[in-house]
Protein backbone atom coordinates (compact mmCIF):
# COMPACT_ATOMS: atom_id res chain seq x y z
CA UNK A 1 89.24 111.52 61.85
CA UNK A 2 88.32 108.19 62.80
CA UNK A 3 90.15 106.73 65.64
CA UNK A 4 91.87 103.50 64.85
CA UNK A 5 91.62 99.66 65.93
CA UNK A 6 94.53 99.83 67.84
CA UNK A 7 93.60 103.14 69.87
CA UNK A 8 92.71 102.82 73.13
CA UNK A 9 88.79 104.51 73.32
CA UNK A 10 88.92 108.43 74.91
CA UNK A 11 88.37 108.55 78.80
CA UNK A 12 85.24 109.42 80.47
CA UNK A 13 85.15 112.60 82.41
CA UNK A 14 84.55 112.95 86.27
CA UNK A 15 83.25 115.78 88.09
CA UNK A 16 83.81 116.58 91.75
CA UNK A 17 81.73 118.27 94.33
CA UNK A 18 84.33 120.63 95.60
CA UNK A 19 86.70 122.83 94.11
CA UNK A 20 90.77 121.60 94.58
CA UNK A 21 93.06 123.18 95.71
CA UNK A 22 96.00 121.29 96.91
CA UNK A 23 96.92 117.61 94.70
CA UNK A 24 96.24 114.70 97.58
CA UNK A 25 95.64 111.80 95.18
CA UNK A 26 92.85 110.70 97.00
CA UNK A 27 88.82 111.63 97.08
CA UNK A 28 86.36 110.19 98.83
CA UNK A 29 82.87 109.21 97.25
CA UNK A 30 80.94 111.74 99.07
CA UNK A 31 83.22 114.57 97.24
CA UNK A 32 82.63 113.06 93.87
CA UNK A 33 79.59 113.87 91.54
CA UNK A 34 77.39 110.94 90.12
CA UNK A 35 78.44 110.16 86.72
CA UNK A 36 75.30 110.62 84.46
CA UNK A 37 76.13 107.40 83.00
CA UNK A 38 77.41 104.24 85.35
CA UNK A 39 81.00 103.64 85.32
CA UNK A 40 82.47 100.20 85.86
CA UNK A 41 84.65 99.68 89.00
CA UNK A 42 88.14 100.76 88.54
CA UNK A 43 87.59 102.98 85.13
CA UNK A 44 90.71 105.59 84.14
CA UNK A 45 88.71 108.57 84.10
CA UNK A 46 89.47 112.65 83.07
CA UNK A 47 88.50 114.84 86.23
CA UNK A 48 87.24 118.14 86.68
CA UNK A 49 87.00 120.09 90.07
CA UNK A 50 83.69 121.68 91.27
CA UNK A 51 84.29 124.71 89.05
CA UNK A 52 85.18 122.70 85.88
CA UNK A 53 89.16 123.04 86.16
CA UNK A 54 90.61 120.14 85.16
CA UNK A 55 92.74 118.62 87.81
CA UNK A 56 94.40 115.17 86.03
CA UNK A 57 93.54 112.01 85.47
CA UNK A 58 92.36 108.87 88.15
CA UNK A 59 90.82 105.50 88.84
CA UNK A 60 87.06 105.84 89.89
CA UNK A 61 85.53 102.85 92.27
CA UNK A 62 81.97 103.87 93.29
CA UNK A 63 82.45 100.75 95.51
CA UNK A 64 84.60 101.53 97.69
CA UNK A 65 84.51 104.70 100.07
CA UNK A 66 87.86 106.03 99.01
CA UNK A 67 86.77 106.18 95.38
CA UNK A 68 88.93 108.34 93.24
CA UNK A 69 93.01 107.57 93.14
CA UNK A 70 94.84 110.18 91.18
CA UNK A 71 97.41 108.77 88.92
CA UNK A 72 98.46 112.03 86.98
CA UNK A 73 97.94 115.49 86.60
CA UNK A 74 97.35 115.41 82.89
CA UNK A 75 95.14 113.71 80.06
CA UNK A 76 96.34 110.37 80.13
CA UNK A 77 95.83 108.88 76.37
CA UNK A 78 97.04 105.23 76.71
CA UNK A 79 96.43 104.15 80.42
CA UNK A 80 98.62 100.84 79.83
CA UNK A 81 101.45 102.81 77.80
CA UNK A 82 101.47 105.22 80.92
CA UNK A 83 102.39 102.36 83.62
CA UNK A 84 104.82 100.83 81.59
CA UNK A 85 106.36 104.25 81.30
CA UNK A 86 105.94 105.13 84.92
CA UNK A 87 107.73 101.85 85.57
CA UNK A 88 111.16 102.38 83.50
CA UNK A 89 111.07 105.61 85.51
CA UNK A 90 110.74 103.86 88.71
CA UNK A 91 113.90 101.37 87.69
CA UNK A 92 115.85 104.29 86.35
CA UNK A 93 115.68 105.41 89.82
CA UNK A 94 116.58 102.84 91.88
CA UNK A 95 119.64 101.00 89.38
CA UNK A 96 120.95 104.42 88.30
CA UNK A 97 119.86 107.24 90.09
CA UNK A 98 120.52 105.50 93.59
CA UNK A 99 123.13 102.90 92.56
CA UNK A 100 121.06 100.15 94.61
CA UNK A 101 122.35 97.29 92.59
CA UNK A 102 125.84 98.36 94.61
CA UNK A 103 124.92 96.84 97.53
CA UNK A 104 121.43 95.13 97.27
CA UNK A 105 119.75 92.75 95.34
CA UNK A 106 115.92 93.51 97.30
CA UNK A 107 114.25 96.99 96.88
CA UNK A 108 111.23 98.61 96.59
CA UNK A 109 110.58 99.07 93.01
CA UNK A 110 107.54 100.78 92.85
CA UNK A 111 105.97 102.30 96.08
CA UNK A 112 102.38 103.15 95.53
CA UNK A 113 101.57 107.15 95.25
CA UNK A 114 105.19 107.58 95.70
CA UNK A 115 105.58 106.50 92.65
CA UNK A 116 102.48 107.21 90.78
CA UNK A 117 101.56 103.79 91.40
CA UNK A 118 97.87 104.08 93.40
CA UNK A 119 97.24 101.33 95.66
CA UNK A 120 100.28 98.87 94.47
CA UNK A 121 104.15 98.09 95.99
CA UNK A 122 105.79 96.27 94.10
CA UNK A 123 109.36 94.50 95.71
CA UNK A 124 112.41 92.71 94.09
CA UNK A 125 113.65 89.63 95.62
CA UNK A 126 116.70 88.73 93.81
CA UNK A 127 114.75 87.01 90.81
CA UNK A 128 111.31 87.14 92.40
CA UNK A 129 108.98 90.04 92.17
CA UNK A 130 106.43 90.23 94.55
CA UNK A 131 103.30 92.68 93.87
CA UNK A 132 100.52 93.77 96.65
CA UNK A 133 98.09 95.81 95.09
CA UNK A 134 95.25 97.37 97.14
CA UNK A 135 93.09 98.79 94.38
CA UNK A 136 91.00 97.38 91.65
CA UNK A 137 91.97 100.21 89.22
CA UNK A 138 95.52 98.96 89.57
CA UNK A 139 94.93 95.72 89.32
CA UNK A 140 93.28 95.78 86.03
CA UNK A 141 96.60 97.22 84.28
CA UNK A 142 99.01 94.93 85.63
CA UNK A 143 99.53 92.66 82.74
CA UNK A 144 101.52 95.12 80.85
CA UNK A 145 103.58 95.70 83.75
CA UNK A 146 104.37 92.06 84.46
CA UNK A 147 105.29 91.64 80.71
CA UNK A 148 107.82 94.67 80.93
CA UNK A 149 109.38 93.30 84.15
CA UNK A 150 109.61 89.89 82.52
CA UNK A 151 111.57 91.20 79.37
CA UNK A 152 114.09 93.62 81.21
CA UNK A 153 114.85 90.37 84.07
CA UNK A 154 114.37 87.17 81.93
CA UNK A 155 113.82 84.32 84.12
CA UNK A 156 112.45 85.78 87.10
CA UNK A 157 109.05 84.97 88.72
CA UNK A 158 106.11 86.98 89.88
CA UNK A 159 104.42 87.01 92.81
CA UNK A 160 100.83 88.79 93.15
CA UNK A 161 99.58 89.42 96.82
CA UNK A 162 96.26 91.18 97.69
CA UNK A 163 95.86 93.18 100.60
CA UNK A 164 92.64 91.63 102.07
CA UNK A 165 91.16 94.69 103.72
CA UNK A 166 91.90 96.64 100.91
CA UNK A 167 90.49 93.60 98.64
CA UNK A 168 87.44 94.00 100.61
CA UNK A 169 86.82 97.59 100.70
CA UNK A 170 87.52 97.99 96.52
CA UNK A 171 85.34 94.89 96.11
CA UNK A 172 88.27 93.02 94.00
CA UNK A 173 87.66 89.53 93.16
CA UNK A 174 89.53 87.37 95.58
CA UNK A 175 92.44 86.33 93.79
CA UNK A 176 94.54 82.43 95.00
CA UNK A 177 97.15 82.87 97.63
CA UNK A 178 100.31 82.13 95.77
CA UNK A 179 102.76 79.31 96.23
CA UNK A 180 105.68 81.13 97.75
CA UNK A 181 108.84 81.47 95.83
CA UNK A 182 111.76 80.23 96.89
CA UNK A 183 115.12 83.37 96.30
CA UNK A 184 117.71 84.42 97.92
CA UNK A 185 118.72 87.99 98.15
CA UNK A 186 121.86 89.95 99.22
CA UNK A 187 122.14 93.09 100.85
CA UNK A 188 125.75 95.00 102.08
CA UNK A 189 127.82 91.54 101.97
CA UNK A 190 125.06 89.45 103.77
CA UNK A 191 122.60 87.02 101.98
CA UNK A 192 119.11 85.98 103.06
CA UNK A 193 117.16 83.17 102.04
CA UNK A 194 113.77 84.39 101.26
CA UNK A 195 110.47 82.78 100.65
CA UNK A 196 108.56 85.57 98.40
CA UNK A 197 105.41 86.56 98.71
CA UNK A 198 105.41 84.44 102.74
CA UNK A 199 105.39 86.39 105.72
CA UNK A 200 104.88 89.56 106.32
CA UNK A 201 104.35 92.35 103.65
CA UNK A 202 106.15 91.01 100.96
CA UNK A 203 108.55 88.41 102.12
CA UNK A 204 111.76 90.72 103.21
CA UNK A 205 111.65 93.91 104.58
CA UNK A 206 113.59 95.80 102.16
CA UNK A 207 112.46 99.29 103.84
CA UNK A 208 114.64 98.54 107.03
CA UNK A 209 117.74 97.98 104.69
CA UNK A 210 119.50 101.26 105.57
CA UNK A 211 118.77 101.44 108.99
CA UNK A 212 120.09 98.07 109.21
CA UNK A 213 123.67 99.25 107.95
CA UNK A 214 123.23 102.28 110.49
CA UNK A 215 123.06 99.81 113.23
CA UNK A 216 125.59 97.50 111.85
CA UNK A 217 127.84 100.67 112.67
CA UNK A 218 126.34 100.88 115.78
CA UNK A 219 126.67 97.50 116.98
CA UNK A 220 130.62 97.31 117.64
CA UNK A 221 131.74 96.30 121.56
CA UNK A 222 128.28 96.36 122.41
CA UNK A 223 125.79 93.17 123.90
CA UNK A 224 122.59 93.42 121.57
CA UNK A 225 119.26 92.03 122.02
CA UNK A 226 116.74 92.36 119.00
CA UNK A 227 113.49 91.62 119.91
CA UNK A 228 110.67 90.93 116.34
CA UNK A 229 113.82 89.47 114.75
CA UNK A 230 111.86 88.40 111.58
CA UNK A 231 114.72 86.89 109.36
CA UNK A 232 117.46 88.21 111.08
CA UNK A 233 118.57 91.34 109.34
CA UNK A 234 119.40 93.64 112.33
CA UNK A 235 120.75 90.55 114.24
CA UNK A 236 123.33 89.59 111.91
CA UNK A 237 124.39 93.54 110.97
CA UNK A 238 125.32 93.24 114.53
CA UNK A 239 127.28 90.57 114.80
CA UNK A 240 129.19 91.36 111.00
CA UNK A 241 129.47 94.82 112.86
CA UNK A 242 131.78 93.37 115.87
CA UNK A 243 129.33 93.23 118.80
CA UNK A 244 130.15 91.16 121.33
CA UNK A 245 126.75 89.25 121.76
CA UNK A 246 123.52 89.06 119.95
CA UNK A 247 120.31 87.28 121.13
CA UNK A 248 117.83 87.69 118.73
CA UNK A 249 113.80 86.38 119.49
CA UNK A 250 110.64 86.37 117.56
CA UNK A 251 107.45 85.24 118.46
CA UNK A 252 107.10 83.22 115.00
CA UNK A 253 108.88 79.76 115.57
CA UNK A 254 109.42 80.12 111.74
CA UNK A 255 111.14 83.32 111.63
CA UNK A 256 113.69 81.56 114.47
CA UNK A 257 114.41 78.76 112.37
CA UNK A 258 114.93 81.36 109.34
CA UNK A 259 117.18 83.45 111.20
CA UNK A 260 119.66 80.71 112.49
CA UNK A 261 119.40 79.43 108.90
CA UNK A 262 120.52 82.69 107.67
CA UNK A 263 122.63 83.30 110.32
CA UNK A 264 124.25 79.72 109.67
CA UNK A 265 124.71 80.68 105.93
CA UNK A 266 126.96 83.57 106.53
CA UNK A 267 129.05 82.00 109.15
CA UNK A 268 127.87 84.04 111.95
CA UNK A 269 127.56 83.47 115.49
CA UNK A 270 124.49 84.53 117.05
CA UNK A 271 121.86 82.80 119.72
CA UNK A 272 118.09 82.99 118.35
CA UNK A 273 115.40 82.26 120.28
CA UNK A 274 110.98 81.66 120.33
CA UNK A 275 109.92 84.48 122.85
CA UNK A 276 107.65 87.49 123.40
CA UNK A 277 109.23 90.35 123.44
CA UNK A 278 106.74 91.96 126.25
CA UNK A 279 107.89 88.58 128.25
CA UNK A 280 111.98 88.97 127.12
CA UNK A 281 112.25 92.58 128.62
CA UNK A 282 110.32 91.67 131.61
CA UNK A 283 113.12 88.60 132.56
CA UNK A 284 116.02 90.77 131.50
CA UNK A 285 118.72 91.50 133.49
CA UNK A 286 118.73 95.24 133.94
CA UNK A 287 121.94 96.57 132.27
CA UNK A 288 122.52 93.16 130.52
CA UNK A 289 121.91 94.90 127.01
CA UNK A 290 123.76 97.51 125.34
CA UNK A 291 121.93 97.89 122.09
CA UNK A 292 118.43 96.86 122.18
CA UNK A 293 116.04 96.62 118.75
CA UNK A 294 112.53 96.55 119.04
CA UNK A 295 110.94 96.16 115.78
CA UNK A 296 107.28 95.34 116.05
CA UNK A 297 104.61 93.91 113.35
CA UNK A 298 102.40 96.46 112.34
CA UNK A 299 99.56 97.02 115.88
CA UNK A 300 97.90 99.81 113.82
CA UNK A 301 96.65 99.10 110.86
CA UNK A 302 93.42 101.59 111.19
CA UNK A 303 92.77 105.16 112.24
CA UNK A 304 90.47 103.26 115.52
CA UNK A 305 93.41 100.99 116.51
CA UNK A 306 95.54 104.22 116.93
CA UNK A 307 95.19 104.38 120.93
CA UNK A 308 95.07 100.72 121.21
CA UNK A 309 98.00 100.72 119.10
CA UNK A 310 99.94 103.27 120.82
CA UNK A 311 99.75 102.12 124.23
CA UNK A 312 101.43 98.64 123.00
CA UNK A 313 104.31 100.63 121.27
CA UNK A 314 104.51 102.38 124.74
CA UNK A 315 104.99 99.36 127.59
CA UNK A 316 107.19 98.10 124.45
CA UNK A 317 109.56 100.84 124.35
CA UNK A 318 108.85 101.78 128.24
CA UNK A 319 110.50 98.33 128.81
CA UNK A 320 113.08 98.67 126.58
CA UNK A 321 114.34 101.88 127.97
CA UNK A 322 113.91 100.92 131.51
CA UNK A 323 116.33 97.27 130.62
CA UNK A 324 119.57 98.92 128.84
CA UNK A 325 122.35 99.83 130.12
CA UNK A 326 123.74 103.25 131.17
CA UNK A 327 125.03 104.69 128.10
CA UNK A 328 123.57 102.17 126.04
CA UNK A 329 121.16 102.48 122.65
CA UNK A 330 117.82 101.59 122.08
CA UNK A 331 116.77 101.34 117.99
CA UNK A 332 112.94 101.76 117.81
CA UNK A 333 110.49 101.43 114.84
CA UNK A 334 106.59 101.48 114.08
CA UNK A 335 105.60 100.38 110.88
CA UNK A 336 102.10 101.63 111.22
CA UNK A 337 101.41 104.38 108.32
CA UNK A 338 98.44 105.73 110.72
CA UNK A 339 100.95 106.54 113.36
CA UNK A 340 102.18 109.90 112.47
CA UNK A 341 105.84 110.85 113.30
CA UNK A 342 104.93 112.89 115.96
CA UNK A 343 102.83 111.03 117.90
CA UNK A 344 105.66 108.46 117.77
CA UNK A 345 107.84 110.73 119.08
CA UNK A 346 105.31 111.87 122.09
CA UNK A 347 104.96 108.54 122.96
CA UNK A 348 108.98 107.92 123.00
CA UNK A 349 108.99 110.71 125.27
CA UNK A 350 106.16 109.48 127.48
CA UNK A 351 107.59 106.50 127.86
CA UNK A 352 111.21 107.75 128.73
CA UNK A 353 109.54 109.55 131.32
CA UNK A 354 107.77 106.56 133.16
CA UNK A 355 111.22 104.60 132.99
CA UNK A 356 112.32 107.24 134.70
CA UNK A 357 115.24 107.59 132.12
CA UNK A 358 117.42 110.53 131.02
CA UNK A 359 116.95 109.87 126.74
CA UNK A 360 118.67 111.85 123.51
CA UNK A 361 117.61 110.78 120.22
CA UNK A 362 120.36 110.36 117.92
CA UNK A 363 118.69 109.83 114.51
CA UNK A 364 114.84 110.29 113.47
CA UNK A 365 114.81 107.85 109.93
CA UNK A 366 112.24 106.33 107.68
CA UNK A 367 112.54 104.01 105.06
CA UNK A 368 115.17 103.84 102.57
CA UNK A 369 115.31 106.06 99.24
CA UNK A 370 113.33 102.89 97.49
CA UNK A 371 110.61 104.24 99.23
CA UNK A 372 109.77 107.74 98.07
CA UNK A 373 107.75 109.79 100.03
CA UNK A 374 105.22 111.56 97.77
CA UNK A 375 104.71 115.69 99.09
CA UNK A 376 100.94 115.40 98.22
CA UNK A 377 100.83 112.19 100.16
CA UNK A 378 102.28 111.97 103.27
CA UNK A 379 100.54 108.86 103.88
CA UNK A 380 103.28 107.53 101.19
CA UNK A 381 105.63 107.56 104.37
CA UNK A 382 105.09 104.82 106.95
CA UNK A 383 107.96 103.78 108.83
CA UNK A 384 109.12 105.55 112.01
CA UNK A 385 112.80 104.65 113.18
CA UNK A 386 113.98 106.51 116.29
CA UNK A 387 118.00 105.42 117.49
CA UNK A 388 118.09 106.92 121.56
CA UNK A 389 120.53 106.87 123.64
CA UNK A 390 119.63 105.71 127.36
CA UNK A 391 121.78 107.87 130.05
């Protein structure tokens, strides 16, 4: 039977150098066999372990070192057809499996392996959806996936972001920065104002969104200082939560003037401040903070910046605990995906130790449900968020 016009053409096969047995996505090019005939960067290919079982189907990059990203664990027959599908799934998830339209206008729609997604996130921003894709594979089949989000949310925009280092390592063509686009998004009675695709990661952080409601909770009676404010989002949970002061600082003079803008939008009181947050804990008043955040830009963003990284997120949080008061609560997060959970938690302990302070930890979190955590990947989970309370 001939195959018709309109058939997408049959999918080379891939063989590996070692035989499988778990299903981690990822395989490096020294684990991957030489295809007898070159295959172009980012093909959809059928592989085969060492022993000729066949384990599913992936993206192939002979440029880059981390050059096979699983996709599924079957024949795929239309490679397009199967991310438009994957897609629906992923919105099925979020608007009616989790309800997220409840409360929030901004979630992660699709989050990389976690979603069967290799190498992209993609976020909505109220009408804006902002993509950051980190592999060519990817890349190449996001035109069908633009299209679908266009027809189920007519009139919104889309935003495509490359991750550079990842842009470097695939060997992606370097693609314009953006113009940034201009939404405004709502989340548990609060609205932002958002440039898309700006900033860091995608514009908003949507994965801090229930851990902001946690400390909204929190917050009540108690003087808060938030230190790597960004736009504001922990800040203003506090003061809608009832506490009784909130200085909130970031070291971007742009993120200030965002915050008091958003701050200024939804009526609430709240003193923001340019300042290093090393620099803020060293001039506070010991005891003049009951709730202190410490939210940090990602200081690990490779395996060799762990123990660089580390000892930063340690004289942060030794600080913190050492300045709150008796009793009071310090909210804690690392962002790096390199960090593991544990080591986060050693160095929590380490540093409660050289404050010389008695500490509980209340609640170990991540990121919201948006951002499912794949079993075969753990590297699908990134964000630590530790609340402790200071005795």
């Amino acid at each position: 039977m001939k195959r018709s016009k309109d058939s997408p053409a049959p999918l080379p096969v891939l063989r590996l150098k070692v035989r499988v047995h778990g299903r981690h996505p990822w395989f490096y090019r020294k684990m991957i066999q030489k295809p007898d005939e070159p295959l172009p960067a980012g093909t959809a290919a059928l592989v085969k372990d060492r022993d000729g079982e066949f384990i599913g189907t992936g993206f192939y990059n002979p440029r880059a070192e981390l050059a096979l990203r699983m996709f599924a664990d079957d024949a795929v027959p239309d490679v397009r057809m199967h991310f438009v599908m994957a897609l629906r799934h992923a919105v099925m998830l979020r608007e009616d499996t989790l309800g997220l339209l409840r409360h929030t206008d901004a979630y992660r729609l699709v989050h990389a392996e976690g979603d069967g997604f290799p190498g992209l996130v993609l976020d909505r921003l109220g009408t804006a959806f902002v993509a950051q894709v980190a592999s060519l594979g990817m890349l190449q089949q996001l035109e069908p996936v633009g299209e679908w989000l266009l027809q189920k949310y007519p009139g919104s925009k889309l935003v495509l972001l490359q991750d550079k280092d990842w842009a470097e390592r695939e060997g992606m063509e370097k693609l314009p920065r953006p113009a940034a686009v201009a939404t405004t998004v709502r989340e548990h009675g609060l609205v932002y104002s958002v440039q898309a695709g700006t900033g860091h990661k995608t514009g908003f952080f949507a994965d801090q969104r229930d851990n902001r409601w946690l400390v909204r909770n929190l917050a009540r009676g108690r003087s808060v200082l938030d230190l790597c404010c960004n736009s504001g989002g922990f800040a203003m949970n506090c003061v809608a939560g009832g506490a009784t002061r909130v200085l909130a600082a970031d070291l971007d003079e742009a993120m200030v003037e965002q915050t008091k803008h958003n701050a200024a939008q939804n009526k609430l009181t709240l003193q923001a401040t340019h300042g290093d947050a090393f620099d803020l804990l060293r001039e506070a008043q010991l005891g003049a903070h009951e709730l202190i955040v410490l939210d940090p830009p990602k200081w690990v963003h490779h395996k060799d910046e762990i123990e660089t990284g580390l000892q930063r997120y340690f004289d942060l949080n030794r600080l913190g605990i050492e300045k709150v008061a008796r009793g009071g609560l310090v909210v804690t997060c690392s962002c790096s995906g390199s960090v593991s959970e544990d080591r986060f938690l050693r160095m929590l302990r380490d540093a409660a130790a050289a404050a010389r302070r008695d500490v509980r930890i209340l609640f170990v979190r991540g990121a919201g449900a948006d951002h499912p955590v794949a079993l075969e990947c753990p590297e699908t989970r990134y964000l630590k968020v530790a609340v402790l309370q200071v005795r």
